[in-house]
Structure formats: structure tokens, C-alpha cells
C-alpha atoms as a PDB file:
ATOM      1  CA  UNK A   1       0.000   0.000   0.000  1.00  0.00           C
ATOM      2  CA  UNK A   2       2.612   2.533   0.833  1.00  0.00           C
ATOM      3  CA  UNK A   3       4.416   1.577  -2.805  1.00  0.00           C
ATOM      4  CA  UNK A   4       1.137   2.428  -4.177  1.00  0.00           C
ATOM      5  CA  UNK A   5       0.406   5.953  -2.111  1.00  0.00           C
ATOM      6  CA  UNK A   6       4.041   6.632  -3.508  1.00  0.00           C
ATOM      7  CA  UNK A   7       3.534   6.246  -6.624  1.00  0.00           C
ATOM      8  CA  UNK A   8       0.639   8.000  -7.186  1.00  0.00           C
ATOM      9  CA  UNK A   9       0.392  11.097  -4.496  1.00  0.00           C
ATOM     10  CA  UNK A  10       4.228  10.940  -3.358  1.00  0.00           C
ATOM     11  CA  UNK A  11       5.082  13.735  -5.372  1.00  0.00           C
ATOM     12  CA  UNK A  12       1.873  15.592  -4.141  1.00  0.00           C
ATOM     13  CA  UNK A  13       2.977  14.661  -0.277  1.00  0.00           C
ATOM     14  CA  UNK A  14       6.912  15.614  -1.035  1.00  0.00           C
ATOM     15  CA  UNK A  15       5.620  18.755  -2.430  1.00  0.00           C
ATOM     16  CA  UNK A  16       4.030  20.388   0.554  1.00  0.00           C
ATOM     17  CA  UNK A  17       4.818  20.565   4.378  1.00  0.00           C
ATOM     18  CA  UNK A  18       0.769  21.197   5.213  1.00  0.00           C
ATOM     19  CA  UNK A  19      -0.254  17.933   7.270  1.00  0.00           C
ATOM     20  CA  UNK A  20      -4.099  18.497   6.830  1.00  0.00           C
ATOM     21  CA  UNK A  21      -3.149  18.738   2.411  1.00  0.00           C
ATOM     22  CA  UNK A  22      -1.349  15.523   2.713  1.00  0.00           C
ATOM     23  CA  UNK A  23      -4.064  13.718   4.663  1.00  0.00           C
ATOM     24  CA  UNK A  24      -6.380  15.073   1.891  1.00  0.00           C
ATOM     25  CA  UNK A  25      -4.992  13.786  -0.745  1.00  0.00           C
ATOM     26  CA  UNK A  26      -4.538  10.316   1.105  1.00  0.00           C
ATOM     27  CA  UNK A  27      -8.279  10.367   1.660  1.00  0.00           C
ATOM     28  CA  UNK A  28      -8.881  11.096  -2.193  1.00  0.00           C
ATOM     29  CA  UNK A  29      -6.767   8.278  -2.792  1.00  0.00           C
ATOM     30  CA  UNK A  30      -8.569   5.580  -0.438  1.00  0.00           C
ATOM     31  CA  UNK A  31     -11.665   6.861  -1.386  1.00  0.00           C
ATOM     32  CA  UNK A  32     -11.002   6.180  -5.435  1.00  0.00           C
ATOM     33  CA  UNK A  33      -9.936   2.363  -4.377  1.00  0.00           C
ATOM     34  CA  UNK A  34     -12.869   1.562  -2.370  1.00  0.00           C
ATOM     35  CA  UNK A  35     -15.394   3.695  -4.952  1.00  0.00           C
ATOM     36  CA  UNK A  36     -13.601   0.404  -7.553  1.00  0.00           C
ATOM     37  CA  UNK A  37     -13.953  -2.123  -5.024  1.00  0.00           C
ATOM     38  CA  UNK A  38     -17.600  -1.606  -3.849  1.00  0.00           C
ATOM     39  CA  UNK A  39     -18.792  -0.414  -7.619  1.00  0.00           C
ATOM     40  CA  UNK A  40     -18.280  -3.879  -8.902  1.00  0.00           C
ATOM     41  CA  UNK A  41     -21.591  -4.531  -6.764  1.00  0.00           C
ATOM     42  CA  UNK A  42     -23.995  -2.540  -8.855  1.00  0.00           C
ATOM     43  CA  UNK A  43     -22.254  -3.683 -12.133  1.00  0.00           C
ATOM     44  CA  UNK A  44     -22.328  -7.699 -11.361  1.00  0.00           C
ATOM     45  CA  UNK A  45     -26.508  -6.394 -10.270  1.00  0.00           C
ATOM     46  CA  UNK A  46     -26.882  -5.112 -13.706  1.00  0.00           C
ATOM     47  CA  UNK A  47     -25.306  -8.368 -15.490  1.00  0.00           C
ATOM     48  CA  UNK A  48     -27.318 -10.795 -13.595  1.00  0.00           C
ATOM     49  CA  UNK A  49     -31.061  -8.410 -13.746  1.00  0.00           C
ATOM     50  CA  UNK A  50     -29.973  -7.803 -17.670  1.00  0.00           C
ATOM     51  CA  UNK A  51     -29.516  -4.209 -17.318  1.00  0.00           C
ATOM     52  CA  UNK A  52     -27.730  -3.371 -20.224  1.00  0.00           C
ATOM     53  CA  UNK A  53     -28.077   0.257 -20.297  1.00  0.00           C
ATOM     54  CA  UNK A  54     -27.622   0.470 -16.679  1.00  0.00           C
ATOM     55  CA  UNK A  55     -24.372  -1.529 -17.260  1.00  0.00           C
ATOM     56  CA  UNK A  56     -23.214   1.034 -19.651  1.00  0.00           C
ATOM     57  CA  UNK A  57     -23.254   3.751 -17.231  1.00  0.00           C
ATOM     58  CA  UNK A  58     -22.203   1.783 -14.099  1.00  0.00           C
ATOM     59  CA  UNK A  59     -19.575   0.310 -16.316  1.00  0.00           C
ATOM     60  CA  UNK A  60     -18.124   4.076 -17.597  1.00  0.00           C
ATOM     61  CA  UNK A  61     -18.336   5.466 -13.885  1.00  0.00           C
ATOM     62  CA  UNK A  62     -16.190   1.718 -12.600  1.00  0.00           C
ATOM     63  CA  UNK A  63     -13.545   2.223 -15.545  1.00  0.00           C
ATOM     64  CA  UNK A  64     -13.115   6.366 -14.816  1.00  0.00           C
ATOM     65  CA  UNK A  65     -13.030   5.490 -10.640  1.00  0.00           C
ATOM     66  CA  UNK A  66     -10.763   2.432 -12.044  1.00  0.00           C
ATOM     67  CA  UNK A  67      -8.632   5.627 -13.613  1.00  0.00           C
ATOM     68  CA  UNK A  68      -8.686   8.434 -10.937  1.00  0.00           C
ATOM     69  CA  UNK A  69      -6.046   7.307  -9.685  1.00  0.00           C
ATOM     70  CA  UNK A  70      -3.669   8.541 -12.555  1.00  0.00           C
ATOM     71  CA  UNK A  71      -5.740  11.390 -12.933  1.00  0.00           C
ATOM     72  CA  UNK A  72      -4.412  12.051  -9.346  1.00  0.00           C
ATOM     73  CA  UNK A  73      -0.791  11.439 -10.809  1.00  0.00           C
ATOM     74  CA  UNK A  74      -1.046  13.305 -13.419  1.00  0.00           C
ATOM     75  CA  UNK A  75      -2.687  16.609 -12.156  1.00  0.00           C
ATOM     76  CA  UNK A  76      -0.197  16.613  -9.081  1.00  0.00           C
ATOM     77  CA  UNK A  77      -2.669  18.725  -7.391  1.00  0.00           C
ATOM     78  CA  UNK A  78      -5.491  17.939  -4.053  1.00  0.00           C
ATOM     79  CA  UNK A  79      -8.156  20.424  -5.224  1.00  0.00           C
ATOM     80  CA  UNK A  80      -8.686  19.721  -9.074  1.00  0.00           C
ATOM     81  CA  UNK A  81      -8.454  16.256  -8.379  1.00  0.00           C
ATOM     82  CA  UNK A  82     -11.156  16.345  -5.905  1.00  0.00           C
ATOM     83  CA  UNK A  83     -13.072  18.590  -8.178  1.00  0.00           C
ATOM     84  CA  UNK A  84     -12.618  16.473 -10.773  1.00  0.00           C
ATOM     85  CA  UNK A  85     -13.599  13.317  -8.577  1.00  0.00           C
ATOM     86  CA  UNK A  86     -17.105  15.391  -7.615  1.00  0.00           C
ATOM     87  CA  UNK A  87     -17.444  16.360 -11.452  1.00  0.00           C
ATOM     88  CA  UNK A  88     -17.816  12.365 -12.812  1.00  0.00           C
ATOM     89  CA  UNK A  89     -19.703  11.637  -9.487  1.00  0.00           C
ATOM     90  CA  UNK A  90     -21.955  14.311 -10.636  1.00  0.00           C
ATOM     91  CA  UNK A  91     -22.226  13.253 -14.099  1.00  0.00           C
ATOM     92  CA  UNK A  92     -22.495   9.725 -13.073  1.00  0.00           C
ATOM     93  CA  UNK A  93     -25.599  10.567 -10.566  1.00  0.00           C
ATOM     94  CA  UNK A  94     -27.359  12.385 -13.112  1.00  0.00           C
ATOM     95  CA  UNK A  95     -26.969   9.689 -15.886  1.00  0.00           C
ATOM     96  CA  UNK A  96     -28.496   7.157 -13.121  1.00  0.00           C
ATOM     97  CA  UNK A  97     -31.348   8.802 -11.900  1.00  0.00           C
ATOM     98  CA  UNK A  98     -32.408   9.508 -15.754  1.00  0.00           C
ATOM     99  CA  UNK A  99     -31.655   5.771 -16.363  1.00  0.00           C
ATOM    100  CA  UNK A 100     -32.845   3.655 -13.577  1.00  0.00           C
ATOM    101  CA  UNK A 101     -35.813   6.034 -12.101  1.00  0.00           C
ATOM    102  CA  UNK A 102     -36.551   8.897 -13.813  1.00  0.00           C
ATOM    103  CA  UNK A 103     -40.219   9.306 -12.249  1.00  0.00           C
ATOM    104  CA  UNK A 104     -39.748   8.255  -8.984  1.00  0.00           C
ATOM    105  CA  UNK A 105     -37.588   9.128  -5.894  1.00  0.00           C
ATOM    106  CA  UNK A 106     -36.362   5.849  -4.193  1.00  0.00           C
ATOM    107  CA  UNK A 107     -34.011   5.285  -1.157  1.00  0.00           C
ATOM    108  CA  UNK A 108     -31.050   4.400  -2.730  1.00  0.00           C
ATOM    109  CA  UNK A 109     -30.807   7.834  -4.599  1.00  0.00           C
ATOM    110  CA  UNK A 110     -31.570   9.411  -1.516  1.00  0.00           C
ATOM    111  CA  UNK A 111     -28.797   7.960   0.025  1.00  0.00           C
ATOM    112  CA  UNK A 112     -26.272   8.791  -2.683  1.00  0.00           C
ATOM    113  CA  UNK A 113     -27.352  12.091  -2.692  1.00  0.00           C
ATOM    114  CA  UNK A 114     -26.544  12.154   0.946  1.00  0.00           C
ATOM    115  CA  UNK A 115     -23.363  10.222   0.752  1.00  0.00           C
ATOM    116  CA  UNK A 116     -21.959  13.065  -1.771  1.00  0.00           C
ATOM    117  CA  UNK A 117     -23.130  15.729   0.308  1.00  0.00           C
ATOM    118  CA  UNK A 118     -21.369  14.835   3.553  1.00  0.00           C
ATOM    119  CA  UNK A 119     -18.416  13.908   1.374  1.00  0.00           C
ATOM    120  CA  UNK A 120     -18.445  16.914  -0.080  1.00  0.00           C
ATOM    121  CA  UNK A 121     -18.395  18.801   2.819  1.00  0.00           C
ATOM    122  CA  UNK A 122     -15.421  16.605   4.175  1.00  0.00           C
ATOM    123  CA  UNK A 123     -13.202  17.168   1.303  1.00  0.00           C
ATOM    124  CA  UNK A 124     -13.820  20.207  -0.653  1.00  0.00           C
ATOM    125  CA  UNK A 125     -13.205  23.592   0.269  1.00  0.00           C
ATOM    126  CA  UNK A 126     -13.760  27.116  -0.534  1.00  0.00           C
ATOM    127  CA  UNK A 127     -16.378  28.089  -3.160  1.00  0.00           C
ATOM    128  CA  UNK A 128     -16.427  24.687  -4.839  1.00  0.00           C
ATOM    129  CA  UNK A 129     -17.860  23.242  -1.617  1.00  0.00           C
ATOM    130  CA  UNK A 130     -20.770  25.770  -2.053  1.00  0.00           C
ATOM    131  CA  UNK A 131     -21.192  25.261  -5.492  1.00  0.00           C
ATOM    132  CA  UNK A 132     -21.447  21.388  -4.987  1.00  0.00           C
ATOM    133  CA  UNK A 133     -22.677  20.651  -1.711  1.00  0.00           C
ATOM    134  CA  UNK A 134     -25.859  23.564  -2.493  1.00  0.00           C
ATOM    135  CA  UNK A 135     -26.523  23.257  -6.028  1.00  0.00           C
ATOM    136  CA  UNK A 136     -25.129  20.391  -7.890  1.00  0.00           C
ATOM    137  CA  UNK A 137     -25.467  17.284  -5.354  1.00  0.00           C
ATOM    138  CA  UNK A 138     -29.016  18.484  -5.520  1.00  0.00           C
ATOM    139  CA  UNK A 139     -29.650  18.527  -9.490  1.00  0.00           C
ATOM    140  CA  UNK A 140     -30.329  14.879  -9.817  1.00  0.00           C
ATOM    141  CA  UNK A 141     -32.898  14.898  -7.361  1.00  0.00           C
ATOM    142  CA  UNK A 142     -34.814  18.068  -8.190  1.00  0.00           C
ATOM    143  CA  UNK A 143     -34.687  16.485 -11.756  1.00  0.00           C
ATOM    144  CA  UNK A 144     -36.701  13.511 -10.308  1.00  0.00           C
ATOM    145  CA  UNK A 145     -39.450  15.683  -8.516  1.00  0.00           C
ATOM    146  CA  UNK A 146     -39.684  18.075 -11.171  1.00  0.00           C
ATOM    147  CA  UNK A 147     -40.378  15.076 -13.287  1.00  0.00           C
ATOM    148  CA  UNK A 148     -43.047  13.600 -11.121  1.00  0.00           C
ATOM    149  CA  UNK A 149     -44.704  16.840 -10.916  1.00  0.00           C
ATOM    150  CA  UNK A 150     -44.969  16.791 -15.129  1.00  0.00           C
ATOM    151  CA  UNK A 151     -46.349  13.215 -14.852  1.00  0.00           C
ATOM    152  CA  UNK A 152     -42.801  12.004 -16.499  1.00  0.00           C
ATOM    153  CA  UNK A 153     -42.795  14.464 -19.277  1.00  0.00           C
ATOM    154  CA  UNK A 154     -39.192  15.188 -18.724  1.00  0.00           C
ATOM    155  CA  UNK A 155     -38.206  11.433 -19.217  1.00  0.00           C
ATOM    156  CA  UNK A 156     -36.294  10.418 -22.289  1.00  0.00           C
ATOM    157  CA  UNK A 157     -37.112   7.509 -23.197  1.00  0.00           C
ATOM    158  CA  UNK A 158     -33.912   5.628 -25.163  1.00  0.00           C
ATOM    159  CA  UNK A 159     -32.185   6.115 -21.607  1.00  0.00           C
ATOM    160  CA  UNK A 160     -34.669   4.501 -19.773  1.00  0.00           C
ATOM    161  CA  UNK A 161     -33.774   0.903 -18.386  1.00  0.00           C
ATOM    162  CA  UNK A 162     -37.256  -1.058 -18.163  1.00  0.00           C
ATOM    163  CA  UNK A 163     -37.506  -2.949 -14.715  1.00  0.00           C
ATOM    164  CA  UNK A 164     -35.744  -0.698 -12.271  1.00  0.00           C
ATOM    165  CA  UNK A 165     -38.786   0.418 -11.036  1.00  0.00           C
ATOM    166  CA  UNK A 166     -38.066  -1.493  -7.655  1.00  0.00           C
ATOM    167  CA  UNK A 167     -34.218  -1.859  -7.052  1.00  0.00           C
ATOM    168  CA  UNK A 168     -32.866  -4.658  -5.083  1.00  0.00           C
ATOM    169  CA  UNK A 169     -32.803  -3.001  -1.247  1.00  0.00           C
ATOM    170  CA  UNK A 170     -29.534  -4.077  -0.785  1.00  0.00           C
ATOM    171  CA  UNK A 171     -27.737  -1.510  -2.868  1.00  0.00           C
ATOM    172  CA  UNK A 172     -28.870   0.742  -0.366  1.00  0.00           C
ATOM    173  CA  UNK A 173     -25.803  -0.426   1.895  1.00  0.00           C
ATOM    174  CA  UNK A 174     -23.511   0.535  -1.247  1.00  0.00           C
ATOM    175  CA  UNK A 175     -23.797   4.122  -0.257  1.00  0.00           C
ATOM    176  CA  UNK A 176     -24.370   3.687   3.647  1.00  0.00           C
ATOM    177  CA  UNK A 177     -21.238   1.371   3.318  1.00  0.00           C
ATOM    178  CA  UNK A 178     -19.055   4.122   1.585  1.00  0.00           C
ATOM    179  CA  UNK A 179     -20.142   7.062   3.731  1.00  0.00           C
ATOM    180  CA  UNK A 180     -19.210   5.072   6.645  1.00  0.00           C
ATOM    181  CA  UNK A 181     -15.990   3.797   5.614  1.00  0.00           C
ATOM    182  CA  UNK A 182     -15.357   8.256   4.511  1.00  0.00           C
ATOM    183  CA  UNK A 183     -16.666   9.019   7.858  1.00  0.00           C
ATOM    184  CA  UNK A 184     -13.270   6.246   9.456  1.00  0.00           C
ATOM    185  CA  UNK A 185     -11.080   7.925   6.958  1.00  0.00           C
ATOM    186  CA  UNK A 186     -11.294  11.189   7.573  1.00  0.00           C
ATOM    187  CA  UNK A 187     -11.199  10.820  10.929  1.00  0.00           C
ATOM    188  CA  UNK A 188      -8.256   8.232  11.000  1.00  0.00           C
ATOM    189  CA  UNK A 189      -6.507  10.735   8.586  1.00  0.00           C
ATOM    190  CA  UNK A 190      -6.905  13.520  10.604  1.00  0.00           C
ATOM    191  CA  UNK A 191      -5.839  12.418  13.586  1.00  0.00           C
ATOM    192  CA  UNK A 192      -2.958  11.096  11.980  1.00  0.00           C
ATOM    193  CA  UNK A 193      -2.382  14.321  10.868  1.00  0.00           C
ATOM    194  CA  UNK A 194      -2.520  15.703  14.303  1.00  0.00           C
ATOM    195  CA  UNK A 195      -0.467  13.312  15.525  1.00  0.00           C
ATOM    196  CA  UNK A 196       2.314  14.630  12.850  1.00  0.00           C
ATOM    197  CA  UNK A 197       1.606  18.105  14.256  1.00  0.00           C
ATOM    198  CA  UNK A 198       2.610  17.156  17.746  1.00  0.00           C
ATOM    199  CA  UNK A 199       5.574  15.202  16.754  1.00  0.00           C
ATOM    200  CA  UNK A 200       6.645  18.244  14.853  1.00  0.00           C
ATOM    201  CA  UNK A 201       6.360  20.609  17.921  1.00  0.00           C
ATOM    202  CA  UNK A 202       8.175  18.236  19.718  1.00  0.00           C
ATOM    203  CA  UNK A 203      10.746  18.001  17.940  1.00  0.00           C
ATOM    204  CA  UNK A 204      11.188  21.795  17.125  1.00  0.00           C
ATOM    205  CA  UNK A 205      10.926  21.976  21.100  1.00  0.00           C
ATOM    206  CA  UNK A 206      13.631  20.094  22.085  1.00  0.00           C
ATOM    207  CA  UNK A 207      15.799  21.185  19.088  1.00  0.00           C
ATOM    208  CA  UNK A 208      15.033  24.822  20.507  1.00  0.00           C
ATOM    209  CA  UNK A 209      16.468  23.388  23.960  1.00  0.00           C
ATOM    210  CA  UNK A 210      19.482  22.470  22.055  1.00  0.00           C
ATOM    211  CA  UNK A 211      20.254  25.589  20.444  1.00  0.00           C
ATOM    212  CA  UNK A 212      19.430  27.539  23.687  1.00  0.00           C
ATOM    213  CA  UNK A 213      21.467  25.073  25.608  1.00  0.00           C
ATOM    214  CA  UNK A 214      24.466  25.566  23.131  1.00  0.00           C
ATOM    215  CA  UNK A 215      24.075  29.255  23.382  1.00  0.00           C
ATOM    216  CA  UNK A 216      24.326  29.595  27.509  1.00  0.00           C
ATOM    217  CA  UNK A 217      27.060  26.977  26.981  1.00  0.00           C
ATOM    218  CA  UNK A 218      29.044  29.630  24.340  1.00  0.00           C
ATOM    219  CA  UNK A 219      28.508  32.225  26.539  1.00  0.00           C
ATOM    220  CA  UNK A 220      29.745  30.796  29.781  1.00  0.00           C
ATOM    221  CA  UNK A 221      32.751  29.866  27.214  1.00  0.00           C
ATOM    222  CA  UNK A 222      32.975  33.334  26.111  1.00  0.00           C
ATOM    223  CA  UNK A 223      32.940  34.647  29.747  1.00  0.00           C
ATOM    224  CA  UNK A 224      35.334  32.879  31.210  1.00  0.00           C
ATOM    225  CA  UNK A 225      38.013  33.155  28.585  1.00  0.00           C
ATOM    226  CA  UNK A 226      37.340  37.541  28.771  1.00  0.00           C
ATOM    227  CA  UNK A 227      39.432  39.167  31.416  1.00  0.00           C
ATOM    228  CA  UNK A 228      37.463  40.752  34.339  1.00  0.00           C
ATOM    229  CA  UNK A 229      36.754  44.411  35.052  1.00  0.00           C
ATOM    230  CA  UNK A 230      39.341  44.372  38.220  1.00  0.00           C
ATOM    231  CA  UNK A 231      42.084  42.610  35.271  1.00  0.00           C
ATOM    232  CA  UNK A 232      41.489  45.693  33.111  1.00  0.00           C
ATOM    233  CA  UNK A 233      41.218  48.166  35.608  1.00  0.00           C
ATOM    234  CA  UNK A 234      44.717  47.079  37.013  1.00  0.00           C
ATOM    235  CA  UNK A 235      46.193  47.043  33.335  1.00  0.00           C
ATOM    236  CA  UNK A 236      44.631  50.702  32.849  1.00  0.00           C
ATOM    237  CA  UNK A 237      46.256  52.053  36.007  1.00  0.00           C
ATOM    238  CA  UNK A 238      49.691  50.236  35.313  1.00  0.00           C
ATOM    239  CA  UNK A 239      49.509  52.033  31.394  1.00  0.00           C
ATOM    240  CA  UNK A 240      48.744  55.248  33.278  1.00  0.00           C
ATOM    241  CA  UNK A 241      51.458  55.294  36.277  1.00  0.00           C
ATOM    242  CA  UNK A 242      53.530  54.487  33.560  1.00  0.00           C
ATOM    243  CA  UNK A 243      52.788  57.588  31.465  1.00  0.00           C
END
């Protein structure tokens, strides 16, 4: 695992001193690799129910998670990669909800639309956190009610996957599952983070006992090897009986 981090965020990590950036972009990283692990649920639903439009977008959204990762390595930067992680999870939710339900609000989009809220709030910052946690996380859904108001008139068709009408209730522990396992890691993270922050000040604290050490040390060096005031007084009054 740490071969892996390496490769793919130990430039980002080498690049910047900030703790809290680092455990960022080690969340973003987890995050990606259990997104492919757990994904491979929905798509293995899809095979065996015959979905085969919902395996088309399931099966784009596994194989861009499956490539986030380099997208991560290539960008060498926290914030547009976590943008760009929210940007195909928004895509991604929007493409679903027209797919699988279109008229109708179910659990399980409810819960992914709380998953990437509390997510969001975790992991972006700044004005992007507005702009996704108030108005995009909430575009799928208000597509769904505002199509059940129209009596499906906002439906298209082609994208429609007969049959999904009633999902299998276990997908609802897909999201519950990942918000969890984001709720451990950013707290694991961030502690470790703190952690870091306390060895730091540690170690800049006894280093600073060092260097003040050295510098009483010096000085009682420097005092003893200077004459005294009486020593230079005496020399003085020699010079001046002398004169």
C-alpha cells in the first residue's frame, strides 16, 4: 500500500509541508480504491437483472473510478483532483437517476445524494464546496421531482432501463457502506495528521532546547576566557602610572 500511495500522491505529499493537504490527498486516494472495489456490486446487479443500459453507465463510472487514480498522478494537485472526482460523481448521478428512475424518488438515490453531500463537505473547500454541496449534489434529485410533478414528461425515453422500477434493497448499503468507511477515513486521517503536528512541535521543542542550551554553553565559554573588570582596571592604572 505505501508503494502504491508513492507512486501516485508521493510527489503531491513531497511537495508540501501542510499535514491536513497531505491527509487530503490520502483520503482522495482511499476513497477512489474503495469507490472500484464496492462499484463492482452494482455492475455484477446489472449483469445478472440484464440491465444493459444500466451496465453502460455503471460500467463508464467503474472504468473512470478504475482511472482516478492517474488522474491524481497526473494533475499533481489535491483540489482539481477532488473537483474532478465530484465532477464524474456528478455526471455519473445524473446519468443514473435519468436511467434507472426517472419518475420516482427511491431510497437508494436518496442515500447517494446524501453520501456526496457529507463527502463533499469533508473534502472540498472554498467556493467549490458551495457550489457542490448547495446546487449540484441536488440537481439529480430536483430532476426527479420536477419530473413527477410533469407526470414524467421530462423522461427520455432511449435512456430509460425497463424494470428498475423497484431496485434490489440491498444496494442501499452501497452508499451507507461508503459514507461510513469516509466518515473512518477522515477521521483516521486527521488524527494522523494531528499526531504529525505534535511530533513536529516536539521536535522543534527540544531542538530549541538544544540551540538555547548551546548558546548559555558559548557564553559561559565566552565569559570565562574575557578578562574581568578588576584585570582591566589594574592594566589601565599600570599604562597610566607608567605615562
Amino acid at each position: 500500500m505505501n508503494k502504491f500511495r508513492k507512486y501516485f500522491i508521493g510527489d503531491i505529499l513531497a511537495r508540501t509541508d501542510d499535514v491536513f493537504e497531505q491527509a487530503r490527498a490520502i483520503m482522495i486516494l482511499r476513497l477512489s480504491i474503495m469507490f472500484s472495489v464496492i462499484f463492482m456490486l452494482p455492475l455484477i446487479t446489472d449483469f445478472i437483472l440484464g440491465y444493459q443500459k444500466a451496465q453502460v453507465i455503471h460500467g463508464l463510472a467503474f472504468l473512470t473510478i478504475l482511472f482516478f487514480p492517474f488522474a491524481i498522478k497526473m494533475q499533481q494537485n489535491v483540489d482539481r483532483s477532488i473537483n474532478l472526482f465530484f465532477t464524474i460523481s456528478f455526471l455519473v448521478s445524473s446519468a443514473s437517476f435519468m436511467c434507472l428512475n426517472p419518475a420516482r424518488l427511491d431510497r437508494i438515490g436518496v442515500c447517494w445524494a446524501m453520501f456526496f453531500l457529507i463527502l463533499g463537505i469533508l473534502l472540498q473547500r472554498g467556493k467549490m464546496r458551495l457550489l457542490f454541496c448547495c446546487c449540484l449534489n441536488w440537481v439529480p434529485m430536483l430532476y426527479v421531482i420536477v419530473n413527477m410533478q410533469l407526470k414524467g414528461a421530462l423522461t427520455w425515453e432511449w435512456m430509460v432501463q425497463k424494470g428498475t422500477e423497484d431496485p434490489p434493497i440491498f444496494l442501499i448499503f452501497i452508499p451507507i457502506t461508503l459514507l461510513m468507511y469516509a466518515a473512518w477515513n477522515h477521521s483516521s486521517t486527521i488524527e494522523h495528521a494531528r499526531q504529525t503536528i505534535t511530533l513536529q512541535k516536539d521536535v522543534i521543542s527540544e531542538k530549541n532546547k538544544d540551540i538555547t542550551a548551546s548558546i548559555r554553553y558559548a557564553k559561559r565559554i565566552q565569559i570565562s576566557l574575557m578578562p574581568t573588570e578588576k584585570y582591566i582596571s589594574r592594566i589601565l592604572n599600570k599604562k597610566k602610572e607608567n605615562t
